[in-house]
C-alpha atoms as a PDB file:
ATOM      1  CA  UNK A   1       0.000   0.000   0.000  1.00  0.00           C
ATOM      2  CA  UNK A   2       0.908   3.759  -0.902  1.00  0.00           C
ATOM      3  CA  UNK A   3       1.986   5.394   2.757  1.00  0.00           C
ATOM      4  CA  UNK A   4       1.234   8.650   2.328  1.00  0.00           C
ATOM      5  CA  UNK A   5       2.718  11.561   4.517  1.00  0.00           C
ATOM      6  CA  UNK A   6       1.857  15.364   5.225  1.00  0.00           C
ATOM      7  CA  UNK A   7       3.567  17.970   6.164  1.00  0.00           C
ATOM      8  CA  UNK A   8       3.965  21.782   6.266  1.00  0.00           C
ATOM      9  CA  UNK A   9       1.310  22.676   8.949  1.00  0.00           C
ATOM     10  CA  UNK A  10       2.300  25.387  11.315  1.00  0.00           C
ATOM     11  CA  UNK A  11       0.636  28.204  13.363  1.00  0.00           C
ATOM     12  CA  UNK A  12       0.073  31.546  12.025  1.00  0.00           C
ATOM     13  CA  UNK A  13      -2.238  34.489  12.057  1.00  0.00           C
ATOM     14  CA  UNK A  14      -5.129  35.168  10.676  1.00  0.00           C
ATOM     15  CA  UNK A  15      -4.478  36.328   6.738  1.00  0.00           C
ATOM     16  CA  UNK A  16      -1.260  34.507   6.567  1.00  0.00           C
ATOM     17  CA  UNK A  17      -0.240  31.853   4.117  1.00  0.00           C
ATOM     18  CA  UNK A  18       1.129  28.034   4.496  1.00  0.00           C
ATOM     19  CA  UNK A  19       1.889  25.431   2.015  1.00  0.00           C
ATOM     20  CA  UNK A  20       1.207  22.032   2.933  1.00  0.00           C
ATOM     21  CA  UNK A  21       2.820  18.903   0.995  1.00  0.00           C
ATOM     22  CA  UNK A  22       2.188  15.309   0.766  1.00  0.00           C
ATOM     23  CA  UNK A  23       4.445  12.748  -0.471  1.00  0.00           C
ATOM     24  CA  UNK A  24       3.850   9.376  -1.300  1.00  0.00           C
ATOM     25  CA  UNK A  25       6.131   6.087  -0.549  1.00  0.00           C
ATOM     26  CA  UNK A  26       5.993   5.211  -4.505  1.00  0.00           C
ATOM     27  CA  UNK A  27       4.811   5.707  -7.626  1.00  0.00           C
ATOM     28  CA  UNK A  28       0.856   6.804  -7.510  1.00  0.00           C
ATOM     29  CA  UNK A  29      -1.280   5.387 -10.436  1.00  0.00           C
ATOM     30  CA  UNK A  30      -1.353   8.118 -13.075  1.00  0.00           C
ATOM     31  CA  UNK A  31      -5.583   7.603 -13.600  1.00  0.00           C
ATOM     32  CA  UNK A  32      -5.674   8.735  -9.970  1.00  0.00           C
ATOM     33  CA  UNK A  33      -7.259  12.052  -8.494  1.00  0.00           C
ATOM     34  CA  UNK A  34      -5.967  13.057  -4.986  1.00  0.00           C
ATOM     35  CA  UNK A  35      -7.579  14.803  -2.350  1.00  0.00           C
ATOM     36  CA  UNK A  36      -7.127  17.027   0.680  1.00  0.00           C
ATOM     37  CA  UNK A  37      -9.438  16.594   3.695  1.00  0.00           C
ATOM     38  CA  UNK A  38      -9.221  19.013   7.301  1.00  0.00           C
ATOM     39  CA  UNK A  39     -10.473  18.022  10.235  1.00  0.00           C
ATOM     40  CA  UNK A  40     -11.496  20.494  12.628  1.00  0.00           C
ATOM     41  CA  UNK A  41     -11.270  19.557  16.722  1.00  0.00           C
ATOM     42  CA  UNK A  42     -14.601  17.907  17.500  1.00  0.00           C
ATOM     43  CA  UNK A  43     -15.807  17.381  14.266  1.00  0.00           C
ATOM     44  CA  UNK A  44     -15.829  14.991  10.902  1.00  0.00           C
ATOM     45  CA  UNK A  45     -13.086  15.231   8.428  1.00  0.00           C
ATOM     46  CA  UNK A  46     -14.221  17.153   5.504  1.00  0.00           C
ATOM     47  CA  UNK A  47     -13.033  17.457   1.811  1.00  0.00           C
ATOM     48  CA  UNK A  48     -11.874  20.929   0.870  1.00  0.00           C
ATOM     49  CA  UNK A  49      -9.939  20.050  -2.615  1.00  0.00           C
ATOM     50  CA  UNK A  50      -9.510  18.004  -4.789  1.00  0.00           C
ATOM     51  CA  UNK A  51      -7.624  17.614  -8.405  1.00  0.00           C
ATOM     52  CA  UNK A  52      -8.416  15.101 -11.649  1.00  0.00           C
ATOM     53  CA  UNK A  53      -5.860  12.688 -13.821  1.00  0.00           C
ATOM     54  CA  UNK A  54      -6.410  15.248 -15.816  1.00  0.00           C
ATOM     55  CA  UNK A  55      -5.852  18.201 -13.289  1.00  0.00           C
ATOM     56  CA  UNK A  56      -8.854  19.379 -12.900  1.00  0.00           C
ATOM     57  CA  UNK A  57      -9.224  21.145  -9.594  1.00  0.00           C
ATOM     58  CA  UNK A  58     -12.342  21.860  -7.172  1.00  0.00           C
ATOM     59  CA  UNK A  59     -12.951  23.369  -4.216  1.00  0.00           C
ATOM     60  CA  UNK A  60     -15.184  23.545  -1.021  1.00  0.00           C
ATOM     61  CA  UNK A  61     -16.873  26.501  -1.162  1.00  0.00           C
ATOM     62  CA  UNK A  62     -15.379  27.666   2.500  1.00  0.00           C
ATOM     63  CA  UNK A  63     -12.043  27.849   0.850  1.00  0.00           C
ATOM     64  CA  UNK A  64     -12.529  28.355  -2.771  1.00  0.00           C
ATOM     65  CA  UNK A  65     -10.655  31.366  -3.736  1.00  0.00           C
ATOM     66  CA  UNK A  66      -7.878  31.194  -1.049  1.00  0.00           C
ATOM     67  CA  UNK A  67      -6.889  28.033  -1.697  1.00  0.00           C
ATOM     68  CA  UNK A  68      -4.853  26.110  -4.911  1.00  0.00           C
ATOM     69  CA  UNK A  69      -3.984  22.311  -4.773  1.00  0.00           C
ATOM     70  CA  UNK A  70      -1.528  20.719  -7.131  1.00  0.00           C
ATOM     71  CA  UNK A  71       0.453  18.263  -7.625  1.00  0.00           C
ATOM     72  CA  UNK A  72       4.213  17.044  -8.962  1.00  0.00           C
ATOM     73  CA  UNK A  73       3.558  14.062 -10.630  1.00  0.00           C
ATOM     74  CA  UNK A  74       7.105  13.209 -10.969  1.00  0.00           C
ATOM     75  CA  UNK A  75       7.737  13.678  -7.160  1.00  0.00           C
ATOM     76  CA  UNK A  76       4.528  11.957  -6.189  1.00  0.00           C
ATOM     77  CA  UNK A  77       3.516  15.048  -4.517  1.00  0.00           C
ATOM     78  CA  UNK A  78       0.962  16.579  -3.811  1.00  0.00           C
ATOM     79  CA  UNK A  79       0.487  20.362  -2.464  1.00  0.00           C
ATOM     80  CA  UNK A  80      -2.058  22.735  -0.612  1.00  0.00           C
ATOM     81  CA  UNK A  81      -1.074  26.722  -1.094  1.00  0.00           C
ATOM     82  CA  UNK A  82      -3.443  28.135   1.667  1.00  0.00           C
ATOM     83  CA  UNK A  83      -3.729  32.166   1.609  1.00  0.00           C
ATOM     84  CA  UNK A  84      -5.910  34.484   3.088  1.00  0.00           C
ATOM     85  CA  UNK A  85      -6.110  32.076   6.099  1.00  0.00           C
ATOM     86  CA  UNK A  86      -9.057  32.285   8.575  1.00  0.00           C
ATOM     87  CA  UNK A  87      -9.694  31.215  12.216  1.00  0.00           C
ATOM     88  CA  UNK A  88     -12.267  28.053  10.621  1.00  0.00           C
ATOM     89  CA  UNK A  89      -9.336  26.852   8.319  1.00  0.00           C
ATOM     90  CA  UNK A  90      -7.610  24.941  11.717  1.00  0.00           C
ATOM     91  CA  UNK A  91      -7.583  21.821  11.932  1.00  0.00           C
ATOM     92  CA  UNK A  92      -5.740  18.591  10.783  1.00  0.00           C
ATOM     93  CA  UNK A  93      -5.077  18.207   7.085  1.00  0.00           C
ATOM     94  CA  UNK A  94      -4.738  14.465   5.467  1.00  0.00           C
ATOM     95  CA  UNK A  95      -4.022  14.332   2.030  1.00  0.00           C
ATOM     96  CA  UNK A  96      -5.505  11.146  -0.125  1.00  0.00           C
ATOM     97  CA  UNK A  97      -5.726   9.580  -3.193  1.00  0.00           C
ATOM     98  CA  UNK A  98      -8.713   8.455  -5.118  1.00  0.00           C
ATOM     99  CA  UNK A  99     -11.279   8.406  -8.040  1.00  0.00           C
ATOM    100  CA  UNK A 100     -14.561  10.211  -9.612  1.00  0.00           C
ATOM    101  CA  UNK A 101     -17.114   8.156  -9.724  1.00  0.00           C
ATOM    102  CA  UNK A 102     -20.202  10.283 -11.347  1.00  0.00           C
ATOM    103  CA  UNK A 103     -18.643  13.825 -10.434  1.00  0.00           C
ATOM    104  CA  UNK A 104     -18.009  12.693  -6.563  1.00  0.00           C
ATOM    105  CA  UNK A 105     -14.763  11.941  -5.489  1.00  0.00           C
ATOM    106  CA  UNK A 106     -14.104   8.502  -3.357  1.00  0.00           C
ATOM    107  CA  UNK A 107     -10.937   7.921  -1.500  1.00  0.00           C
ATOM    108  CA  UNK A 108      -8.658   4.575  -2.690  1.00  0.00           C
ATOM    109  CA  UNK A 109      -8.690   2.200   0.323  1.00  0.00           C
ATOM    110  CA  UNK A 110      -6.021   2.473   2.761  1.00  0.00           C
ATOM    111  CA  UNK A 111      -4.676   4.158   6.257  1.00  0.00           C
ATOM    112  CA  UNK A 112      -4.516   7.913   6.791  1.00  0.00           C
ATOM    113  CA  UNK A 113      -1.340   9.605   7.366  1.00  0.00           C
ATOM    114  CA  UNK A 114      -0.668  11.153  10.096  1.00  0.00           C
ATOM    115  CA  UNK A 115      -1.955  14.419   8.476  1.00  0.00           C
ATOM    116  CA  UNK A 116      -0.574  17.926   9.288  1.00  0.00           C
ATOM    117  CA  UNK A 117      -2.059  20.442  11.950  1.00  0.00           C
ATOM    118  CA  UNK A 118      -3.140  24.030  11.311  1.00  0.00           C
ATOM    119  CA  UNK A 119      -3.474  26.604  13.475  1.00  0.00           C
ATOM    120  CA  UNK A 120      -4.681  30.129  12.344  1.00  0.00           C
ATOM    121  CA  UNK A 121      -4.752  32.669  15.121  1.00  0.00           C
ATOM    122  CA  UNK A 122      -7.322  35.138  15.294  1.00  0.00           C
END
């Protein structure tokens, strides 16, 4: 199985920027979309991005605008630029791969990483 690892959390204040990355142990399948997820304290882990084989990106609306994910498919990484950050973005971020399946994205089977915490400071 693909271990997958994320990193580049951090605390900072309110309107500041972080860049999170996640790498993965090998090769990902190129027909593969990846996701990231955040999971704020006491609550479920939500999707927030997510980008196509074919690099196609989409958002959750509480961060569309502010935030860009990408990928480097010949590092097997995978990136969140975060900007404009607000209070609601903390949480722990987890990074995963997966598919479309009629416009929704499903995550491949597998364990989590350890994810990445955010902090954003009022």
């Amino acid at each position: 199985q693909v271990q997958l690892a994320e990193s580049g959390g951090g605390l900072v204040q309110a309107g500041g920027s972080l860049r999170l990355s996640c790498a993965a142990s090998r090769s990902i399948f190129s027909g593969y979309a990846w996701g990231w997820y955040r999971q704020a304290p006491g609550k479920q882990r939500d999707l927030v991005a997510t980008i196509s084989s074919g690099d196609s990106t989409d958002y959750a609306d509480s961060v569309k605008g502010r935030f860009t994910i990408s990928r480097d498919k010949a590092k097997n990484t995978l990136y969140l630029q975060m900007n404009s950050l607000k209070p609601e973005d903390t949480g722990v971020y987890y990074c995963s791969t997966g598919i479309f399946h009629g416009g929704t994205y499903y995550r491949t089977l597998g364990p989590w990483g350890q994810g990445t915490q955010v902090t954003v400071s009022s």
